[in-house]
Protein backbone atom coordinates (compact mmCIF):
# COMPACT_ATOMS: atom_id res chain seq x y z
CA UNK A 1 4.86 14.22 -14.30
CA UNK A 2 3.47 14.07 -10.61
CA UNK A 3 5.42 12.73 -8.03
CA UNK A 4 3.70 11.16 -5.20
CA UNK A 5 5.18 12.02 -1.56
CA UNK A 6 6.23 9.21 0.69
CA UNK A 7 4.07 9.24 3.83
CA UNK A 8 6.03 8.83 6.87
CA UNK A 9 2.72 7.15 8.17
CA UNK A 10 2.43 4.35 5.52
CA UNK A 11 0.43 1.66 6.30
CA UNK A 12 2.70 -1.46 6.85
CA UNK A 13 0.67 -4.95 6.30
CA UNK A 14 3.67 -7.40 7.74
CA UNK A 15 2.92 -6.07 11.36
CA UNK A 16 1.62 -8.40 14.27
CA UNK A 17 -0.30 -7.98 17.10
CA UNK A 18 -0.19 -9.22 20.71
CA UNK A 19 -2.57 -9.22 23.35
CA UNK A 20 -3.23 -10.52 26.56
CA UNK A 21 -6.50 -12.80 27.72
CA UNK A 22 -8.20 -14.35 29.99
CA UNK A 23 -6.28 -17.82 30.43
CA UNK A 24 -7.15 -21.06 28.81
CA UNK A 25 -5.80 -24.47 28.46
CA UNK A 26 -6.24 -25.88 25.08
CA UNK A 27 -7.34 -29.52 24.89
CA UNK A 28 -5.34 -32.13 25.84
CA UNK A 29 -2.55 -29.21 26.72
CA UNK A 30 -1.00 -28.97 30.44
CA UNK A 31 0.23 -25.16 29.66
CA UNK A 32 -1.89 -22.55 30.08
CA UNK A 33 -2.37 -20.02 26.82
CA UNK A 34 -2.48 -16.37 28.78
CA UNK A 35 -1.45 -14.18 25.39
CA UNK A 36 -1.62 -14.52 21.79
CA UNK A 37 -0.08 -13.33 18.59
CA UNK A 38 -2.15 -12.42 15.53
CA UNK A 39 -0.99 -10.81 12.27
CA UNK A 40 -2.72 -7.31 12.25
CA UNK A 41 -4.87 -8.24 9.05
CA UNK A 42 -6.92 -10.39 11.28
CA UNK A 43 -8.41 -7.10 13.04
CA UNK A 44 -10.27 -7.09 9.33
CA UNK A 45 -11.64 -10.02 10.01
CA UNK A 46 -15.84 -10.14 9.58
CA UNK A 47 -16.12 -11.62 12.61
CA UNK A 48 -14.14 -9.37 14.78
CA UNK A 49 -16.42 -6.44 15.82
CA UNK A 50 -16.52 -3.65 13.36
CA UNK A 51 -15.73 -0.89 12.67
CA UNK A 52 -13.48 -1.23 15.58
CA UNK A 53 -11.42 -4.24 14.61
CA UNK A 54 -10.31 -2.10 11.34
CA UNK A 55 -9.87 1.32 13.37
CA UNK A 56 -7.59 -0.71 15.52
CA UNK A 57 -5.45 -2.51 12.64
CA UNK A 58 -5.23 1.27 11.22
CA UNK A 59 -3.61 2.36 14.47
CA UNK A 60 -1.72 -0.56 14.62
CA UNK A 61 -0.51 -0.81 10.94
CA UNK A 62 0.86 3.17 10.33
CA UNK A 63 4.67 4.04 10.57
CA UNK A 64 5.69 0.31 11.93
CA UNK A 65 8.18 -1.40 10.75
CA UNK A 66 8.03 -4.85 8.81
CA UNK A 67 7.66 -7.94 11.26
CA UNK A 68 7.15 -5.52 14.22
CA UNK A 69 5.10 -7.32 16.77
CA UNK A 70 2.91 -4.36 18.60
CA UNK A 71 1.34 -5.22 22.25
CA UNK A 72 -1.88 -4.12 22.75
CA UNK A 73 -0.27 -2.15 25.61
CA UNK A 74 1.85 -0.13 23.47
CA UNK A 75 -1.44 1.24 21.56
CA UNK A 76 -2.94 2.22 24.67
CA UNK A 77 0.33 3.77 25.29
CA UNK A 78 -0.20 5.65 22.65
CA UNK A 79 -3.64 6.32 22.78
CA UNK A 80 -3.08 8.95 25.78
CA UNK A 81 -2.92 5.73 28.51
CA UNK A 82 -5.61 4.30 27.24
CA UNK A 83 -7.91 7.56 27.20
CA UNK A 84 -8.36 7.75 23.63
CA UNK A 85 -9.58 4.21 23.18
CA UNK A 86 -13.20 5.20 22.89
CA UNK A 87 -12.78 6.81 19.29
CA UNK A 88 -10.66 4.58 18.00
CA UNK A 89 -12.83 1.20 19.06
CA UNK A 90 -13.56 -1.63 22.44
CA UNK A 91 -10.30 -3.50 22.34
CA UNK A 92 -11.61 -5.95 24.86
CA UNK A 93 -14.61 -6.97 22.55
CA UNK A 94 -12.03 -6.69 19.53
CA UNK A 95 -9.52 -9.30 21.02
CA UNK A 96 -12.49 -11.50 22.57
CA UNK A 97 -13.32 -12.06 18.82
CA UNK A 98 -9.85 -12.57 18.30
CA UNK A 99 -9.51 -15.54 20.58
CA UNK A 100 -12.54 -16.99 19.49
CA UNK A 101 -11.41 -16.67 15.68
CA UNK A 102 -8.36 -18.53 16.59
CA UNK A 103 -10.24 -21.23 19.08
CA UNK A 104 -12.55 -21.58 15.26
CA UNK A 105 -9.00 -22.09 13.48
CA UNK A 106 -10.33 -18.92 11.50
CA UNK A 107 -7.19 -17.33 11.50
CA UNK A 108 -3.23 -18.47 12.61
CA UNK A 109 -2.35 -17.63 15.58
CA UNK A 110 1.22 -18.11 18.28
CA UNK A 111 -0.90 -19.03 21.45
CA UNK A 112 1.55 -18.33 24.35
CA UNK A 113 2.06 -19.10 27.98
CA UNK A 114 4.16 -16.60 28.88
CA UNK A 115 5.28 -16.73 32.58
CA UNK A 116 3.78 -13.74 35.28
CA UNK A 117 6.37 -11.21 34.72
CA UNK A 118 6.95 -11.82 31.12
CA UNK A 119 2.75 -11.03 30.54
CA UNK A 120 2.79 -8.31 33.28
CA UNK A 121 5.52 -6.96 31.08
CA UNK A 122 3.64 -6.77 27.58
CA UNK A 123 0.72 -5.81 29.53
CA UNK A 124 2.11 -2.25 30.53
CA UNK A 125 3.57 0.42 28.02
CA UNK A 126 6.88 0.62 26.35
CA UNK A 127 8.73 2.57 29.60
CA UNK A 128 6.62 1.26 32.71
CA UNK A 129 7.97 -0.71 35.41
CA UNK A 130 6.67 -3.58 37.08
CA UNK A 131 7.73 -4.34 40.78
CA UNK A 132 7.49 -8.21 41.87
CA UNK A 133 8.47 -9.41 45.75
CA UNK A 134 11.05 -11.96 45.37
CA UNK A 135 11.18 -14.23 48.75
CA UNK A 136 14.19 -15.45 48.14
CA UNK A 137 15.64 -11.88 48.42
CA UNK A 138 13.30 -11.03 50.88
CA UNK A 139 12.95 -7.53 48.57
CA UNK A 140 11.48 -6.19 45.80
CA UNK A 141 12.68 -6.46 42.16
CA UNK A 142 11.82 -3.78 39.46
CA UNK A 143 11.49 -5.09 35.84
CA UNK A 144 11.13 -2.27 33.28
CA UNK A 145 11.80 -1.44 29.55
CA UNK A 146 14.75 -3.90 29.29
CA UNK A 147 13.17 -6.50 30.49
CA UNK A 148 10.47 -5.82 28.53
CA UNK A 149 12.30 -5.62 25.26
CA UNK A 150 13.82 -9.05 25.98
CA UNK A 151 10.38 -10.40 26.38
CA UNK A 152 9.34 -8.78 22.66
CA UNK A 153 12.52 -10.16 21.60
CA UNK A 154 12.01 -13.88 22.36
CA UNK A 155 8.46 -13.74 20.96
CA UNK A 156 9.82 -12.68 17.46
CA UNK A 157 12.43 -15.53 18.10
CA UNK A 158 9.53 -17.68 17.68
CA UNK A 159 7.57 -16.27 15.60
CA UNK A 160 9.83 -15.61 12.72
CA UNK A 161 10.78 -19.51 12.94
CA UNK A 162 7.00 -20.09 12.25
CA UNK A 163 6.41 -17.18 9.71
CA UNK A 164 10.18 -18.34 7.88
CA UNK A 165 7.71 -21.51 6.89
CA UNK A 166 4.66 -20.10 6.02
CA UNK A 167 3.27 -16.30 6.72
CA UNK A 168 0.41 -16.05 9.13
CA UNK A 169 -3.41 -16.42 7.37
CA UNK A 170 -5.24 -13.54 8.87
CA UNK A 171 -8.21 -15.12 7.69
CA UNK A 172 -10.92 -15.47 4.65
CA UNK A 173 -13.36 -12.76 3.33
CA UNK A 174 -11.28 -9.71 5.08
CA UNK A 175 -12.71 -6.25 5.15
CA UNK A 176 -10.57 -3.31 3.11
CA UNK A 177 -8.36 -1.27 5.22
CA UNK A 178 -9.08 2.55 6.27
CA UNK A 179 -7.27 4.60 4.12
CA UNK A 180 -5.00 7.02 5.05
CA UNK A 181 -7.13 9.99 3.83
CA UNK A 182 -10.24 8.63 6.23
């Protein structure tokens, strides 16, 4: 009888991914939406730009753990700073689609308004720091990793009180995943 070997790189489908955009304000809405929340499957979408939108939810989908919620930043964190991003896809055209799929109600989304140093947070990798001049202080304040993981933290707050009702629709007529071997 074969056994199969687990693959410490498994693909993991309950994974989300977050991204910052250019700003909108929805109709009718006084916030502005400055970063959104897919679930990875979207990437497969038709109407995201392939093959990178699937190359991207590969990345994004091996060795994570269920209900993780993966900024974009953290992928470019991993993709040497960013420098590997041309073989694995255009992540700006990627999440332009993915804003317009979710403006099209093509897929469900957590549109967010997420205050400047909250989105200048998600924005940079997992152990960057990001230095804001508070007036008040008349100095300097350094937000890093901490801060950071707070910010992560509240989002999955939120997001597991919507996905507790009903899980995220990626959207209809998905493409198949890479597999592993490819």
């Amino acid at each position: 009888m074969t056994q199969t070997q687990p693959d410490e790189a498994a693909r993991i489908t309950d994974v989300y991914l977050l991204f910052a955009h250019e700003p909108y304000f929805p109709s009718g809405g006084a916030q502005e939406i400055n970063t959104t929340v897919v679930a990875a499957d979207s990437l497969l979408h038709p109407q995201v730009q392939q093959p990178d939108g699937t190359r991207i939810h590969y990345r994004l989908t091996q060795g994570r753990q269920p209900g993780e919620i993966i900024p974009l930043a953290t992928l470019s964190h991993e993709l040497g700073g960013g420098a590997d991003w041309p073989t694995v896809g255009d992540w700006e055209k990627v999440t332009t689609d993915l804003v317009q799929l979710v403006h099209a109600g093509e897929c469900d989304a957590l549109s967010l308004g997420l205050p400047e140093i909250a989105r200048a947070l998600v924005c940079t990798g997992p152990h960057s720091h990001v230095r804001a001049f508070d007036a008040t202080a008349d100095d300097f304040l350094t937000y890093g990793p901490k801060e950071r993981a707070a910010v992560l933290i509240e989002i999955d707050t939120f997001l597991s009180c919507l996905i507790a009702e009903q899980e995220f629709w990626p959207g209809d007529g998905l493409l198949p995943p890479l597999n592993q071997s490819s």
